[in-house]
Protein backbone atom coordinates (compact mmCIF):
# COMPACT_ATOMS: atom_id res chain seq x y z
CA UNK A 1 128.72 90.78 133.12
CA UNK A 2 125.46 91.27 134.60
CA UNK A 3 123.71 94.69 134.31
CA UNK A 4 123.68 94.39 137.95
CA UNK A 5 127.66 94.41 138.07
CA UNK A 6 127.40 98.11 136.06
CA UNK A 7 125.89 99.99 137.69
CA UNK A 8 128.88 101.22 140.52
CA UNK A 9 131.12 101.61 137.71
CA UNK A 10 128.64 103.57 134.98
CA UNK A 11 127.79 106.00 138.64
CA UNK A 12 131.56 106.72 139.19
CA UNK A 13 132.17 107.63 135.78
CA UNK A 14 129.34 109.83 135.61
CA UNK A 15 130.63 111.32 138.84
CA UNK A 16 134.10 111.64 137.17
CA UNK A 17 132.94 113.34 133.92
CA UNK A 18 130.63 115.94 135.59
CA UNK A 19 133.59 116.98 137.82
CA UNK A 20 135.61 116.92 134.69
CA UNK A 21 133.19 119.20 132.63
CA UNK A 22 132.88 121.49 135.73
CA UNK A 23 136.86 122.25 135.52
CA UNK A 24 138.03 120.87 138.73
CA UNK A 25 140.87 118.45 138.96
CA UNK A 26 140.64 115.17 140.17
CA UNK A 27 142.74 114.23 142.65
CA UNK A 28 144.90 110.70 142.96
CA UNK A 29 142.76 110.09 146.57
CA UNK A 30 139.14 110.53 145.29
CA UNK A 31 139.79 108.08 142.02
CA UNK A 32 141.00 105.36 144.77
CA UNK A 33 138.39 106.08 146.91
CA UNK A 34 135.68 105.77 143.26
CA UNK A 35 137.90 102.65 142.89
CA UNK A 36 137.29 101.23 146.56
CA UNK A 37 133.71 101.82 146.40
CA UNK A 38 133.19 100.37 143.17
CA UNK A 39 134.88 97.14 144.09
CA UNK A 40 132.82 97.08 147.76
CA UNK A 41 129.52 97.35 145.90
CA UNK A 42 130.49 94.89 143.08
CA UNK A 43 131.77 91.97 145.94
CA UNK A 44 128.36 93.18 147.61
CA UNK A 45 126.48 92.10 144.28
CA UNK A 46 128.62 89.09 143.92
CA UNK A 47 127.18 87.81 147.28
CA UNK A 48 123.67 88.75 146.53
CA UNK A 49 123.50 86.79 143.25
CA UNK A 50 124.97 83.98 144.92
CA UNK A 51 122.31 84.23 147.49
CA UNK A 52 119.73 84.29 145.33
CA UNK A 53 120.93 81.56 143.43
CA UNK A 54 121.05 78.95 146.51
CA UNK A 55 117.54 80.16 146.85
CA UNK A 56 116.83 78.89 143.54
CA UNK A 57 118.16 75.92 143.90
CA UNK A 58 116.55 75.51 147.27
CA UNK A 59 113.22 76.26 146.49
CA UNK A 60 113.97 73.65 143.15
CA UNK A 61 114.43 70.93 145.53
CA UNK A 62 111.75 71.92 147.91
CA UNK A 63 109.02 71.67 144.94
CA UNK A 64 110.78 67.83 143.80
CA UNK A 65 110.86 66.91 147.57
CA UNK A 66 107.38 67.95 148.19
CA UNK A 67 106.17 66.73 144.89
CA UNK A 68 107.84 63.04 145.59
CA UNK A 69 105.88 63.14 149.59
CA UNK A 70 102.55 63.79 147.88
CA UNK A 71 102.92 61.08 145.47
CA UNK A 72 104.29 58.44 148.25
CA UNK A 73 101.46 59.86 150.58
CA UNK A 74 99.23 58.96 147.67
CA UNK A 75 100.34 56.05 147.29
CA UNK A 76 100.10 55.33 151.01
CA UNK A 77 96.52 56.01 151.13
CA UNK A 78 95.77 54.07 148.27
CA UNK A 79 97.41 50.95 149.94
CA UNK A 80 95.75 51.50 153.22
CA UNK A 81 92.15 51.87 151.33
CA UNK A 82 93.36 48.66 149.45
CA UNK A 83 93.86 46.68 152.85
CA UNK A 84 91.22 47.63 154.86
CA UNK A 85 89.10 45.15 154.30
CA UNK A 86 91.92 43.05 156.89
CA UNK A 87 91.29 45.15 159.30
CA UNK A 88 87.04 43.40 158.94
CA UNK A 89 87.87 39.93 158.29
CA UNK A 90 89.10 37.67 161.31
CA UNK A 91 89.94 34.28 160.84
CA UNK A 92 90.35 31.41 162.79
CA UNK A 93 90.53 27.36 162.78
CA UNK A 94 91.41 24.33 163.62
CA UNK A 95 93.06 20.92 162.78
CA UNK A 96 93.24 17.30 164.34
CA UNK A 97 95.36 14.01 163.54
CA UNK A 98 93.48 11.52 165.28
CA UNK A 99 94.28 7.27 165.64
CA UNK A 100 91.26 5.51 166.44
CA UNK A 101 90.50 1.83 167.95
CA UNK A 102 87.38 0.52 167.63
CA UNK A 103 86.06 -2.76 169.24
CA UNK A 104 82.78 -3.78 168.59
CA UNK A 105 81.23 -7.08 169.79
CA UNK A 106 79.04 -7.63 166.78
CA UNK A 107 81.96 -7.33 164.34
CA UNK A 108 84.51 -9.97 164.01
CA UNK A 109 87.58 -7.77 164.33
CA UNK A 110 88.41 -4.29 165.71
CA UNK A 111 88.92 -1.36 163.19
CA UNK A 112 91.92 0.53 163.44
CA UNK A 113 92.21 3.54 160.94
CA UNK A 114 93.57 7.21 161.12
CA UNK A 115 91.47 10.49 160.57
CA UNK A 116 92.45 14.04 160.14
CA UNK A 117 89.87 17.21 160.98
CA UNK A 118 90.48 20.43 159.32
CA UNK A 119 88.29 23.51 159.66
CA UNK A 120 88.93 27.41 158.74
CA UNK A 121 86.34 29.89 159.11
CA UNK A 122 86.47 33.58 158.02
CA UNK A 123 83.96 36.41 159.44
CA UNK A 124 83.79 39.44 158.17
CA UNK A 125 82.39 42.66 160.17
CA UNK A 126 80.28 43.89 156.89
CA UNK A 127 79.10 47.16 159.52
CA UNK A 128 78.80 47.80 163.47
CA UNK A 129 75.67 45.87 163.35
CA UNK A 130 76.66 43.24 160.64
CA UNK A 131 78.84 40.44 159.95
CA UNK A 132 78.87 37.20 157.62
CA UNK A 133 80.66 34.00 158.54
CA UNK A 134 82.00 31.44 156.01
CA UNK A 135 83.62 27.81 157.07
CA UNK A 136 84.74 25.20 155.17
CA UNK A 137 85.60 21.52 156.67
CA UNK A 138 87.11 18.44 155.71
CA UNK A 139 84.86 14.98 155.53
CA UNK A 140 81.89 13.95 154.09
CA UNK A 141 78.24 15.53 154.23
CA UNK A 142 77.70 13.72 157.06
CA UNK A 143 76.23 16.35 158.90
CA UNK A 144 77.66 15.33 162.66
CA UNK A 145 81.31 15.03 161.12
CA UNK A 146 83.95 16.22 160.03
CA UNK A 147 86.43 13.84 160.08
CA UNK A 148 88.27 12.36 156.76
CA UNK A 149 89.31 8.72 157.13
CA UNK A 150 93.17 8.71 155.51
CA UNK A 151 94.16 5.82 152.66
CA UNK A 152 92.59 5.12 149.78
CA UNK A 153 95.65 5.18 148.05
CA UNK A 154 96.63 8.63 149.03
CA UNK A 155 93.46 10.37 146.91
CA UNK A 156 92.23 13.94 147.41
CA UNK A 157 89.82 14.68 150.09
CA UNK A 158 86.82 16.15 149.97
CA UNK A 159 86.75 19.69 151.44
CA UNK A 160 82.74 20.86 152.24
CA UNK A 161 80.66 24.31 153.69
CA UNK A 162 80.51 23.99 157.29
CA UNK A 163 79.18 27.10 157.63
CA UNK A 164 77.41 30.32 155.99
CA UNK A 165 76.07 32.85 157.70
CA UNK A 166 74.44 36.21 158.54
CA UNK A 167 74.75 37.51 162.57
CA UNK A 168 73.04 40.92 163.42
CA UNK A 169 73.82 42.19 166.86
CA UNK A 170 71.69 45.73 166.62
CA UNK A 171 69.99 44.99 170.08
CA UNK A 172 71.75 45.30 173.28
CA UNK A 173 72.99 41.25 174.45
CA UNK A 174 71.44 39.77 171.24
CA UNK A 175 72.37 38.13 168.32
CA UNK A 176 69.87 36.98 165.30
CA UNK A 177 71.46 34.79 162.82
CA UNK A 178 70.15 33.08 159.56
CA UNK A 179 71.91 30.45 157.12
CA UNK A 180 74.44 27.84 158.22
CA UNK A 181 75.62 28.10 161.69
CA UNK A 182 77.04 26.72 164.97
CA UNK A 183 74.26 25.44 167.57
CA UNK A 184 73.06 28.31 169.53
CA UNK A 185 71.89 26.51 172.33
CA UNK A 186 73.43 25.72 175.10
CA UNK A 187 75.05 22.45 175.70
CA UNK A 188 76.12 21.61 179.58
CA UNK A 189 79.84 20.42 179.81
CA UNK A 190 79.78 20.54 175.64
CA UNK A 191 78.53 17.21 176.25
CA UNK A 192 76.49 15.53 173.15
CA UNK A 193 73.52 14.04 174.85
CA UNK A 194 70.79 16.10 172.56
CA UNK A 195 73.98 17.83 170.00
CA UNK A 196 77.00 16.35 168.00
CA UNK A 197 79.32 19.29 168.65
CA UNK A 198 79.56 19.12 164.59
CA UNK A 199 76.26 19.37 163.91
CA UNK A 200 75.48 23.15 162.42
CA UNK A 201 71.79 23.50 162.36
CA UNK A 202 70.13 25.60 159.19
CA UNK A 203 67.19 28.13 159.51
CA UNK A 204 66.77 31.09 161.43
CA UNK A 205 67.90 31.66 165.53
CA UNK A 206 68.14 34.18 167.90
CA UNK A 207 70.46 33.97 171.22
CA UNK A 208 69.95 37.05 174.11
CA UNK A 209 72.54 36.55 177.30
CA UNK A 210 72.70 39.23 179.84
CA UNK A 211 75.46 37.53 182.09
CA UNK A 212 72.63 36.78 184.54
CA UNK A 213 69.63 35.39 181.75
CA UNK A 214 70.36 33.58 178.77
CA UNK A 215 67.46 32.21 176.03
CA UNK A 216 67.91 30.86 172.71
CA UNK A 217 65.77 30.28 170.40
CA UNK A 218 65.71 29.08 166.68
CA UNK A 219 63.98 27.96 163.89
CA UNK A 220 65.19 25.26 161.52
CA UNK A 221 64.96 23.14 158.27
CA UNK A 222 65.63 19.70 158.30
CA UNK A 223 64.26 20.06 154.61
CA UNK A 224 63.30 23.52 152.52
CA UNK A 225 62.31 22.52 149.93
CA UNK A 226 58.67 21.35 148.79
CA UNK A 227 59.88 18.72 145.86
CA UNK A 228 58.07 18.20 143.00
CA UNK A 229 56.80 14.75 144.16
CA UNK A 230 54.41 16.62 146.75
CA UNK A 231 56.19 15.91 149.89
CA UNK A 232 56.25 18.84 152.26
CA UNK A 233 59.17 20.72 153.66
CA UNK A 234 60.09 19.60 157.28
CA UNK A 235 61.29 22.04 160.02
CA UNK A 236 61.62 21.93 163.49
CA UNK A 237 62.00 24.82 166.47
CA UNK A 238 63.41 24.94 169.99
CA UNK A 239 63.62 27.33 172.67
CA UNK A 240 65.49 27.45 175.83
CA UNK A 241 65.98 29.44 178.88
CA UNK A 242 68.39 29.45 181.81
CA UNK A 243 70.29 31.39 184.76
CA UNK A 244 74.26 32.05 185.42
CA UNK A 245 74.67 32.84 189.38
CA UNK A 246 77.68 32.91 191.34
CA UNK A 247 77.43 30.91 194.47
CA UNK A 248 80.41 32.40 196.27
CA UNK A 249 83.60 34.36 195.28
CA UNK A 250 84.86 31.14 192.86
CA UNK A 251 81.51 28.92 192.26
CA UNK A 252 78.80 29.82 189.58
CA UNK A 253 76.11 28.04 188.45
CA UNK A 254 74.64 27.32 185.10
CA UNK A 255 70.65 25.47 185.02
CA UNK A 256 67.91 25.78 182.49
CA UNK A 257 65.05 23.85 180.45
CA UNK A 258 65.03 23.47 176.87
CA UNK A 259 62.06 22.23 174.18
CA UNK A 260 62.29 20.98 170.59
CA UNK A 261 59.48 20.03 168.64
CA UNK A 262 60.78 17.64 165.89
CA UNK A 263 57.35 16.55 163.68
CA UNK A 264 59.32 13.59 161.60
CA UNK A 265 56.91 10.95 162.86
CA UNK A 266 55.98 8.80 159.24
CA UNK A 267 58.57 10.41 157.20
CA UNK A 268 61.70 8.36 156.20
CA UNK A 269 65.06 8.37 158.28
CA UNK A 270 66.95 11.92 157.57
CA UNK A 271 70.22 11.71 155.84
CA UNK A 272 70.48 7.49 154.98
CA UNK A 273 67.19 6.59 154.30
CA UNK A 274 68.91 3.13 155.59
CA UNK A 275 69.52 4.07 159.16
CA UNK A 276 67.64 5.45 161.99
CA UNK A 277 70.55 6.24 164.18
CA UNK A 278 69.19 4.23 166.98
CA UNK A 279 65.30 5.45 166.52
CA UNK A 280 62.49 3.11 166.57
CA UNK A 281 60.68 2.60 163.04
CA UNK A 282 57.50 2.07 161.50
CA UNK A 283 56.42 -1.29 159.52
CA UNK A 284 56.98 0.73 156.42
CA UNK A 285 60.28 2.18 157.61
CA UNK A 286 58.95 5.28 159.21
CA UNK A 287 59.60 7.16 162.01
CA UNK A 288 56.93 6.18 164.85
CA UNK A 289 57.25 9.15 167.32
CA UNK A 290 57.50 12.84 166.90
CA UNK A 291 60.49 14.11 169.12
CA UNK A 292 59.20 16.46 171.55
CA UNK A 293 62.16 16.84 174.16
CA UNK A 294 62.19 18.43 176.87
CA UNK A 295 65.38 19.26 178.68
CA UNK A 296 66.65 19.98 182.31
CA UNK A 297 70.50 20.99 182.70
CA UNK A 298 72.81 22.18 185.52
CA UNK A 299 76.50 22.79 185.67
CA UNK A 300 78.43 23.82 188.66
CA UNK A 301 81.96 25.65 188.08
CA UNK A 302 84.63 25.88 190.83
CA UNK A 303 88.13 25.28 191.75
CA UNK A 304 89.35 22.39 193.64
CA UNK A 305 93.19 22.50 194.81
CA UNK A 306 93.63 25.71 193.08
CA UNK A 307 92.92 23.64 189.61
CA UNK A 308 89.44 24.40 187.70
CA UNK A 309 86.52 21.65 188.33
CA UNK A 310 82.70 21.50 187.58
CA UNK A 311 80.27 18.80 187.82
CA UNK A 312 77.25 19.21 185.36
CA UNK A 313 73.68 17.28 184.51
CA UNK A 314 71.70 16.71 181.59
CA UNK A 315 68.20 15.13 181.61
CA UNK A 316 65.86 14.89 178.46
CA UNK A 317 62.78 12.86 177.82
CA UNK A 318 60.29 12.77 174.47
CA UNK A 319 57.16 13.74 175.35
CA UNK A 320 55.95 11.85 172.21
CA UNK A 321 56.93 8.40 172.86
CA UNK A 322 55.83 5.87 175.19
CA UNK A 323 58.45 3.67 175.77
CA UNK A 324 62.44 4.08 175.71
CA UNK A 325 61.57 7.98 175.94
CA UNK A 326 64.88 9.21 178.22
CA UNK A 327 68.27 9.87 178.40
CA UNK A 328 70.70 10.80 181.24
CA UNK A 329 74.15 12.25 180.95
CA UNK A 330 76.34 13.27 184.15
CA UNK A 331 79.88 13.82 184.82
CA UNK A 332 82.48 15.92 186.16
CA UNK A 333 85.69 17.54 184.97
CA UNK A 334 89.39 18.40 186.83
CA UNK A 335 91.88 21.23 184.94
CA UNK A 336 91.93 22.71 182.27
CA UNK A 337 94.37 21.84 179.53
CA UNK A 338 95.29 25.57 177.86
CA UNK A 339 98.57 26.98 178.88
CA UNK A 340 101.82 25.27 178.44
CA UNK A 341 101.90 22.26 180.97
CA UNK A 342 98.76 22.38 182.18
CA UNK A 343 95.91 19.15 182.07
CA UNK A 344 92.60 18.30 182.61
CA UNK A 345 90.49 14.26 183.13
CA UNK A 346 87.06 14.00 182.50
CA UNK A 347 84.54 11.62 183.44
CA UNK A 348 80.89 10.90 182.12
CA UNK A 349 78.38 8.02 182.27
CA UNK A 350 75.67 8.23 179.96
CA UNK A 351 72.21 6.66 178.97
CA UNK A 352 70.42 7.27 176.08
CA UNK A 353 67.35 5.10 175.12
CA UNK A 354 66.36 4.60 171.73
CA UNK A 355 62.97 7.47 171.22
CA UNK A 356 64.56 10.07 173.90
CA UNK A 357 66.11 11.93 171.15
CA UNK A 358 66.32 12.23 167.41
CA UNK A 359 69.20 10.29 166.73
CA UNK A 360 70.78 11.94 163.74
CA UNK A 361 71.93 15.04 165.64
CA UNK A 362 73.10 13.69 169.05
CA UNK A 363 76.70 12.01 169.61
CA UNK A 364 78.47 10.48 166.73
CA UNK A 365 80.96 8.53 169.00
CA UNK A 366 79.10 7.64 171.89
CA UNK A 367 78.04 3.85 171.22
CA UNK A 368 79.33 4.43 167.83
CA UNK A 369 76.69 7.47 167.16
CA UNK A 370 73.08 7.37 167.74
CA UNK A 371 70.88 6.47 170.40
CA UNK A 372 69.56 2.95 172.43
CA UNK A 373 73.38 2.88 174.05
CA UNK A 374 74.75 3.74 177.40
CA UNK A 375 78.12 3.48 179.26
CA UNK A 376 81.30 5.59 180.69
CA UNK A 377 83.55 7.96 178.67
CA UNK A 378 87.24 8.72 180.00
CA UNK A 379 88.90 11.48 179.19
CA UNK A 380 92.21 13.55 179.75
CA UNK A 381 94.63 15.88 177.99
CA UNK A 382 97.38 17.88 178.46
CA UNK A 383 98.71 21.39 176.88
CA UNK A 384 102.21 20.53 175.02
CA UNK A 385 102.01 24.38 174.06
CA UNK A 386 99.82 26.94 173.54
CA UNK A 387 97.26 26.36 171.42
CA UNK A 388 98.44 22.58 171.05
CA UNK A 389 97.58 19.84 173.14
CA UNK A 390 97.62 16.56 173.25
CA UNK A 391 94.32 14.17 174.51
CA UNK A 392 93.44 10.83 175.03
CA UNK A 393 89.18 9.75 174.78
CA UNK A 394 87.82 6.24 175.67
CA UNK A 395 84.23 4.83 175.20
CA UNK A 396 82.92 2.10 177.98
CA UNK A 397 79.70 1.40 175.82
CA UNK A 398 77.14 -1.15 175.72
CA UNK A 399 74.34 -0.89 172.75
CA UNK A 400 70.89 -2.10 172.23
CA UNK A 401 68.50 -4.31 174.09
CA UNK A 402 71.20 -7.41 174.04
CA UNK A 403 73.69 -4.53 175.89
CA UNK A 404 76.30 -5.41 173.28
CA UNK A 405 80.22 -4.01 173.86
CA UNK A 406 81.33 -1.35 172.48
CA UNK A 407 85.10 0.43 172.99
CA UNK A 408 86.68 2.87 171.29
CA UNK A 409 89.98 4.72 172.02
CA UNK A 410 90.76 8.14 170.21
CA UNK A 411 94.31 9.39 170.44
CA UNK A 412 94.78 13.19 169.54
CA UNK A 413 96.57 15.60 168.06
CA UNK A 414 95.56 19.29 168.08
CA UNK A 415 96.12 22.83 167.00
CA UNK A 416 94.17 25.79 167.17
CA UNK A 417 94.93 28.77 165.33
């Protein structure tokens, strides 16, 4: 027994002896009453002790409880530190399954084949002011495409960097971006007259778009590097500026000019030393004109039967070049094939003389890529789901001097993501 538990009993027997030393009896009644008491105070003690040991226990499992949230807490924080670099990085892409048709007058038989397009591109916000971009893409280093021609016995295919870049956005409306990146100037309709919309020009540009004023401008390499064999780097620049207006509560319009200077005049064909894409050349298989292009563009947006429509132009013409110096692209566009069930038909006629642009960057498909072609393209698609849809393309063409046929159907498959 406790020490606790002896104390009632050690007081009544003191009690009990003084009154026993002092001569007095004790009665029956006052030992019951010692008796009473001493029990009362012991059950009193009992319930204390208990007390005080649920404490104990309670404030033991407190502490392990408390101990176990700071660890998991911990552990919490350490995971969240771990993945918030997720939070930064956004990705998004895009693939195609495509069966193509080509007929071409100056080959003996048309070329069927099937092509797939794959792209992914990750950007990462590095800061508020800062953020890198990397894509990769299937194909060849063909720099206006991205599309992988299937067979070949079912071998690997090549997988290439489509893009790698820096974007800083520490002024108000503008962006300045350096490495490997998608074209920052404007391109009416998306249509290719000037731009392959693969092409992803190198250098240096800066883009500034109020809503109201937009201008672009960029400096770019063809080449960087000065080789050891003496022959200077090559570069080019453009700059463009243009308007968006609204012309009533569901029309806006779009217009501007552009200028690129493109000094390639006596240096070899860019890419395939073999092929001018359509340009005139030299005796000694050299380019004969610089391409100095100047560009006029306007695209109307509105809504016709409730459905979304705009008619656009583009008109360019090297100042450089004497002869075969233009090109002309119009068309128009019904719907707009996005949400489940919706479609959209496109039309454009286009004419594109050999010297009004540099060949290498404008249209791969158009007259089978290139320039010194002209003709209709057909269009349509229609959303089989969100971010799927499926589209039809078809090329009216007619190339060169001798206005030579040239079809080709594209049948498409494709997901965004």
């Amino acid at each position: 027994m406790k020490k606790t538990k002896l104390l009632p009993l050690a007081a009544a027997l003191i009690l009990l002896q003084s009154n026993s030393h002092a001569g007095q009896p004790i009665s029956n009644e006052t030992v019951q009453r010692l008796i009473s008491e001493v029990r009362s105070l012991t059950s009193r003690v009992k319930q204390l002790e208990q007390s005080d040991q649920e404490l104990r226990t309670e404030n033991v499992a407190l502490k392990e409880a408390t101990t176990k949230n700071t660890k998991a807490a911990e552990s919490t924080l350490g995971l969240s530190d771990k993945l918030a670099w997720a939070e930064k990085v956004k990705v998004n892409g895009d693939f195609r399954y495509r069966y193509e048709n080509i007929d071409d007058e100056k080959k003996p038989k048309d070329r069927n084949r099937s092509r797939v397009r794959a792209r992914i591109e990750a950007q990462a916000q590095v800061n508020p002011n800062w953020k890198v971009g990397l894509g990769l893409a299937s194909g060849s280093d063909d720099p206006v495409s991205t599309n992988q021609t299937l067979g070949a016995g079912g071998s690997s295919k090549g997988i290439n960097l489509d893009l790698a870049y820096f974007d800083w956005s520490g002024l108000t409306d503008t962006h300045v971006m350096g490495g490997k990146f998608k074209n920052p100037f404007y391109k009416p309709a998306k249509n290719g007259l000037i731009w392959d919309g693969d092409y992803r020009p190198e250098g240096l540009a800066a883009q500034y778009d109020n809503g109201i004023v937009f201008a672009n401008a960029a400096f770019l390499y063809l080449e960087s590097d000065d080789k050891a064999g003496g022959k200077d780097a090559e570069s080019y620049w453009g700059t463009q500026l243009g308007f968006t207006t609204n012309l009533g509560e569901n029309a806006q319009i779009i217009a501007g000019v552009s200028y690129y200077d493109i000094p390639v005049m006596g240096s070899k064909p860019l890419f395939d030393s073999d092929d001018s894409f359509g340009n005139t050349l030299a005796m000694d298989g050299t380019y004969l004109n610089n391409y100095e292009e100047l560009e006029f563009f306007a695209e109307i947006k509105t809504e016709v039967a409730d459905l979304p429509f705009s008619v656009f132009v583009d008109w360019v013409e090297n100042q450089d070049a004497d002869t075969n110096e233009t090109g002309l692209a119009a068309g128009l566009k019904l719907g707009k094939a996005k949400n489940p069930g919706t479609w959209q038909m496109a039309y454009i006629y286009q004419d594109l003389e050999s010297d009004a642009v540099l060949g290498l960057t404008t249209d791969s498909d158009f007259g089978g890529g290139g320039t010194d072609s002209k003709g209709h393209i057909i269009k349509g698609a229609y959303a089989l789901n969100k971010n799927t849809s499926f589209a039809l393309t078809y090329f009216i063409n007619e190339n060169g001097d001798l206005e030579t046929d040239y079809d080709r159907l594209q049948v498409d498959l494709k997901f965004k993501y």
